[in-house]
C-alpha atoms as a PDB file:
ATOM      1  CA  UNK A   1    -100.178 -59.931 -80.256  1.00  0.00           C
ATOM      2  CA  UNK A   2    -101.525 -62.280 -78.596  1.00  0.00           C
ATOM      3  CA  UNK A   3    -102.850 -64.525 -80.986  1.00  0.00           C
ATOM      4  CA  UNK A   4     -99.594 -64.222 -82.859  1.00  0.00           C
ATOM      5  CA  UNK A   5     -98.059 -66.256 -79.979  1.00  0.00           C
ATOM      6  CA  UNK A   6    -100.503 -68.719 -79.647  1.00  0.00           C
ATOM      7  CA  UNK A   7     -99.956 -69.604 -82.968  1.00  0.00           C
ATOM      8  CA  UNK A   8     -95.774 -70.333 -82.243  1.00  0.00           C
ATOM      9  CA  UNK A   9     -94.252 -72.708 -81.011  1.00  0.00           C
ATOM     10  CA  UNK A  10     -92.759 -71.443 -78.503  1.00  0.00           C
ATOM     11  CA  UNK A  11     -92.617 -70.126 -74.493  1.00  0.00           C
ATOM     12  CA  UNK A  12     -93.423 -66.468 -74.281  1.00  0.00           C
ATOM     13  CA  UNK A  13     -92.953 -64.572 -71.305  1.00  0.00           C
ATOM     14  CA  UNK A  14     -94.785 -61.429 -71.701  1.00  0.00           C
ATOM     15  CA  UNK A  15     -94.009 -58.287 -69.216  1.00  0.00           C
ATOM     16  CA  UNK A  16     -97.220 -56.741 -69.291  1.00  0.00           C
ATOM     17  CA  UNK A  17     -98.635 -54.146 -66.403  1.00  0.00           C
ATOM     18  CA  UNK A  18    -102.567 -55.978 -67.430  1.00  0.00           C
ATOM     19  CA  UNK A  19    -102.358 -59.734 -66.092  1.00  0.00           C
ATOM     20  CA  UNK A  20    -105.573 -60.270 -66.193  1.00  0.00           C
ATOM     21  CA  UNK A  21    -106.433 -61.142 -69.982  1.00  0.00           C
ATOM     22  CA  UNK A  22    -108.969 -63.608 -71.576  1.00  0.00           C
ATOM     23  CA  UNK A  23    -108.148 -66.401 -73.337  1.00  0.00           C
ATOM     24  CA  UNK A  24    -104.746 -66.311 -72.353  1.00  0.00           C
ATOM     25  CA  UNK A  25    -102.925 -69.327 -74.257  1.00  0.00           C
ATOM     26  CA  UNK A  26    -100.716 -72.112 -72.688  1.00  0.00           C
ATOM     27  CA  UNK A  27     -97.465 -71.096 -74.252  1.00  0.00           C
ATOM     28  CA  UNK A  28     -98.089 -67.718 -72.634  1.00  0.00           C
ATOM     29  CA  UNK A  29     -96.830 -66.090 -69.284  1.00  0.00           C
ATOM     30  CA  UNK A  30     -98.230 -62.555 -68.428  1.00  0.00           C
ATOM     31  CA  UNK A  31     -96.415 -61.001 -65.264  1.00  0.00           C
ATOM     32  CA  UNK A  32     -96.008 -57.652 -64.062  1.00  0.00           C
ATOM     33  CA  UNK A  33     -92.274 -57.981 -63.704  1.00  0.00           C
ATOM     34  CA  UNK A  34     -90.257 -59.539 -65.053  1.00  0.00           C
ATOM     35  CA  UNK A  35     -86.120 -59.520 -64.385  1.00  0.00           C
ATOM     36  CA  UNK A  36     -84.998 -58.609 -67.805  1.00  0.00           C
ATOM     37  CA  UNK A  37     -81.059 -58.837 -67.748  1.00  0.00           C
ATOM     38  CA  UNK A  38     -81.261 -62.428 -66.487  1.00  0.00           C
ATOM     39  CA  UNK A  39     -84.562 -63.485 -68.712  1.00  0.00           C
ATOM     40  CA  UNK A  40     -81.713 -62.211 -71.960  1.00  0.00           C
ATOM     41  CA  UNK A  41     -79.193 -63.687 -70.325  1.00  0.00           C
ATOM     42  CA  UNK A  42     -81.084 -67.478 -70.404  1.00  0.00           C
ATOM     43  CA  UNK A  43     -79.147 -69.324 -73.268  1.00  0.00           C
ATOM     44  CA  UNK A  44     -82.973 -70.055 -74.246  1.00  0.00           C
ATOM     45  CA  UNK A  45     -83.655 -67.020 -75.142  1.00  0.00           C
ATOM     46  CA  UNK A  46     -84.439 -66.444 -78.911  1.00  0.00           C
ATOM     47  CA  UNK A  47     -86.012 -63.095 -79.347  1.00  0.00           C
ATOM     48  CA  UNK A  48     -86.286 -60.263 -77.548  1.00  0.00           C
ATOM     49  CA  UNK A  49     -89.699 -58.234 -78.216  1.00  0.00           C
ATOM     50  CA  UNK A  50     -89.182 -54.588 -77.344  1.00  0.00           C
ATOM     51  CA  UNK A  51     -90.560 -50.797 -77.828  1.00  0.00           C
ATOM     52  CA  UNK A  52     -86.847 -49.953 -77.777  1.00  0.00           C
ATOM     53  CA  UNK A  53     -86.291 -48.192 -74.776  1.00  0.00           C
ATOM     54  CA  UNK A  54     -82.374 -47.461 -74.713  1.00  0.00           C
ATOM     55  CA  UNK A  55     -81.207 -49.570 -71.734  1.00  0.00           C
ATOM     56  CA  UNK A  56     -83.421 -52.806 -73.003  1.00  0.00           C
ATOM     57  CA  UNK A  57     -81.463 -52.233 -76.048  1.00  0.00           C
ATOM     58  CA  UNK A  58     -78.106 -52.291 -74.587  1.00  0.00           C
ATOM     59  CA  UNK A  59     -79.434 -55.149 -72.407  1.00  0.00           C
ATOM     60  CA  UNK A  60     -80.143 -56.846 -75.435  1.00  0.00           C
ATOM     61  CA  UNK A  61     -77.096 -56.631 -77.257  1.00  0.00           C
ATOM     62  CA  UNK A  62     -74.889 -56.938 -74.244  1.00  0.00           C
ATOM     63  CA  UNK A  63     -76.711 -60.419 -73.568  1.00  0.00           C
ATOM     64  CA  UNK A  64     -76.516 -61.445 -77.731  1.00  0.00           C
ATOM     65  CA  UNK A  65     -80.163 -61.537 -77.679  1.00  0.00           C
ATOM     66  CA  UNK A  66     -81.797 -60.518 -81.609  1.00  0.00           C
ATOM     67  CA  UNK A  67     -84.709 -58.053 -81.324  1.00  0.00           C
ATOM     68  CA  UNK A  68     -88.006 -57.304 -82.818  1.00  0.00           C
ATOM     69  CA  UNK A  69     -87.914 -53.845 -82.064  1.00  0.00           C
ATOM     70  CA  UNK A  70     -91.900 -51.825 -82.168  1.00  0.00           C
ATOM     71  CA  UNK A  71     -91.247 -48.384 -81.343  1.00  0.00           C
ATOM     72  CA  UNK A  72     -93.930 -46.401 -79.973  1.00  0.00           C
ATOM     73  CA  UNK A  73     -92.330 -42.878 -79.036  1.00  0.00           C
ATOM     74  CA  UNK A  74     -89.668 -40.431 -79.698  1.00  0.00           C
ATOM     75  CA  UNK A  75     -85.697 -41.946 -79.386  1.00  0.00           C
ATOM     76  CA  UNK A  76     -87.385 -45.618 -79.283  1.00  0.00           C
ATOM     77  CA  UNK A  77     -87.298 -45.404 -83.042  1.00  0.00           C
ATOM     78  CA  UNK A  78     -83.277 -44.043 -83.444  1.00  0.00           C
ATOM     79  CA  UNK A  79     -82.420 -46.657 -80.989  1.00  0.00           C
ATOM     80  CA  UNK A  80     -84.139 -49.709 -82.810  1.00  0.00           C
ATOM     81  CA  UNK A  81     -83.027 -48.313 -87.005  1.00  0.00           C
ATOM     82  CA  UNK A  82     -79.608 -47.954 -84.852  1.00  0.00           C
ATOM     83  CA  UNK A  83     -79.128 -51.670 -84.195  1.00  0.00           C
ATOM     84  CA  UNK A  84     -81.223 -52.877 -87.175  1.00  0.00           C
ATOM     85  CA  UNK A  85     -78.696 -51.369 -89.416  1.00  0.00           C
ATOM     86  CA  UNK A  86     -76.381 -53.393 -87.357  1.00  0.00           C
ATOM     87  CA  UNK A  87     -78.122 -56.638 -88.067  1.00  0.00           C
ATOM     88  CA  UNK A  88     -79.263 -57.444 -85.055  1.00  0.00           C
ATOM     89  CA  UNK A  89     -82.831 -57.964 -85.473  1.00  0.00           C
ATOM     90  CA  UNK A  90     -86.009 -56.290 -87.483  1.00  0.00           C
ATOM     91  CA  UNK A  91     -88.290 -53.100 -87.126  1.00  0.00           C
ATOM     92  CA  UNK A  92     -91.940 -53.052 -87.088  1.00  0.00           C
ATOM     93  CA  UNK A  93     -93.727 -50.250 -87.569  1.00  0.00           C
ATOM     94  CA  UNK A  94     -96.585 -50.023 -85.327  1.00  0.00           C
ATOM     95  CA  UNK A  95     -98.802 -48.225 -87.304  1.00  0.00           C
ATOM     96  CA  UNK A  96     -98.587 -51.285 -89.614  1.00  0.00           C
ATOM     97  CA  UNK A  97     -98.275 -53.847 -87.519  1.00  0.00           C
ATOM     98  CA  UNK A  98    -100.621 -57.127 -88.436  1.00  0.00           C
ATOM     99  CA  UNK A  99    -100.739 -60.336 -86.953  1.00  0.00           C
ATOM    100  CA  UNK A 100     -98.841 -62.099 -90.418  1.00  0.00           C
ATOM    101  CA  UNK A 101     -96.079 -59.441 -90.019  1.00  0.00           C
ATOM    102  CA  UNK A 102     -95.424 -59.738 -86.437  1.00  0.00           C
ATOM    103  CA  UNK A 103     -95.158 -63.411 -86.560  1.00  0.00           C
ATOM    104  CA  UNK A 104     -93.062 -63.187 -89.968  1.00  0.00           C
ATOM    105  CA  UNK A 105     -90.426 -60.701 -87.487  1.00  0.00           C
ATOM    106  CA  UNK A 106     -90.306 -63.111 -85.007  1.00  0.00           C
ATOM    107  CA  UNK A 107     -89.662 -66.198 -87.110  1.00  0.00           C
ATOM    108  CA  UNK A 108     -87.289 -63.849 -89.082  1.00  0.00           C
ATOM    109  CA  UNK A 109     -85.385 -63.132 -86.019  1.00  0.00           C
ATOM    110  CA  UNK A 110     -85.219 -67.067 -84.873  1.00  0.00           C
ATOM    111  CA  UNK A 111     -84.494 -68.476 -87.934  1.00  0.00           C
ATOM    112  CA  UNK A 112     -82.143 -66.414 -89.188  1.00  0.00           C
ATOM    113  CA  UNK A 113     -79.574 -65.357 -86.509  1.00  0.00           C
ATOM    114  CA  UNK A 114     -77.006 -63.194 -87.651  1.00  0.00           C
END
C-alpha cells in the first residue's frame, strides 16, 4: 500500500496501529488515531480507504466522501457491494489486491465522482 501512495499525488493520512514503518514517504502520515468523522468531513477529502466496517461506512456516506472499500471479514463485504451498487465508490478484493489495481481504485474514485 504503501508504495501505491508514494506514487500519488496526493496527502494520505493513514490510521494505522504500526507507526513505526521504513521508508515512510513525504506525502504520508501514519498515526494511531485518527478522528474520522471530522478527517470525512474536510471538504479536502477525496477518498476514503476502508475495510468496511459498518459505522465508517455510514460515516462515509453521511460526510459525501467516495470509498475504496477492501473487506477483510464477514459483514465488511455486504456493507461495501451494498454502497458500491449505489455508486459510491469501488471494491477490491483483497485476495487480489496489487499495487496497479489499488492505485487504479483510488484514481477511479477521484476522478470520477459520482
Amino acid at each position: 500500500m504503501i508504495e501505491t501512495f508514494k506514487d500519488l499525488p496526493y496527502k494520505v493520512l493513514w490510521k494505522f496501529d504500526v507507526t513505526h514503518i521504513p521508508d515512510v514517504p513525504e506525502n504520508v502520515k501514519i498515526v494511531e488515531w485518527l478522528p474520522q468523522q471530522d478527517i470525512l468531513r474536510h471538504p479536502n477529502i477525496k477518498v476514503f480507504i476502508t475495510q468496511g466496517g459498518l459505522q465508517s461506512m455510514e460515516e462515509a456516506i453521511f460526510s459525501h466522501v467516495p470509498v475504496v472499500g477492501i473487506p477483510f471479514i464477514g459483514e465488511q463485504e455486504r456493507n461495501v457491494k451494498k454502497i458500491i451498487r449505489k455508486g459510491f465508490g469501488v471494491y477490491l478484493d483483497k485476495d487480489k489486491l496489487t499495487k496497479e489495481s489499488f492505485k487504479e481504485a483510488i484514481l477511479e474514485v477521484i476522478n470520477n465522482p459520482k
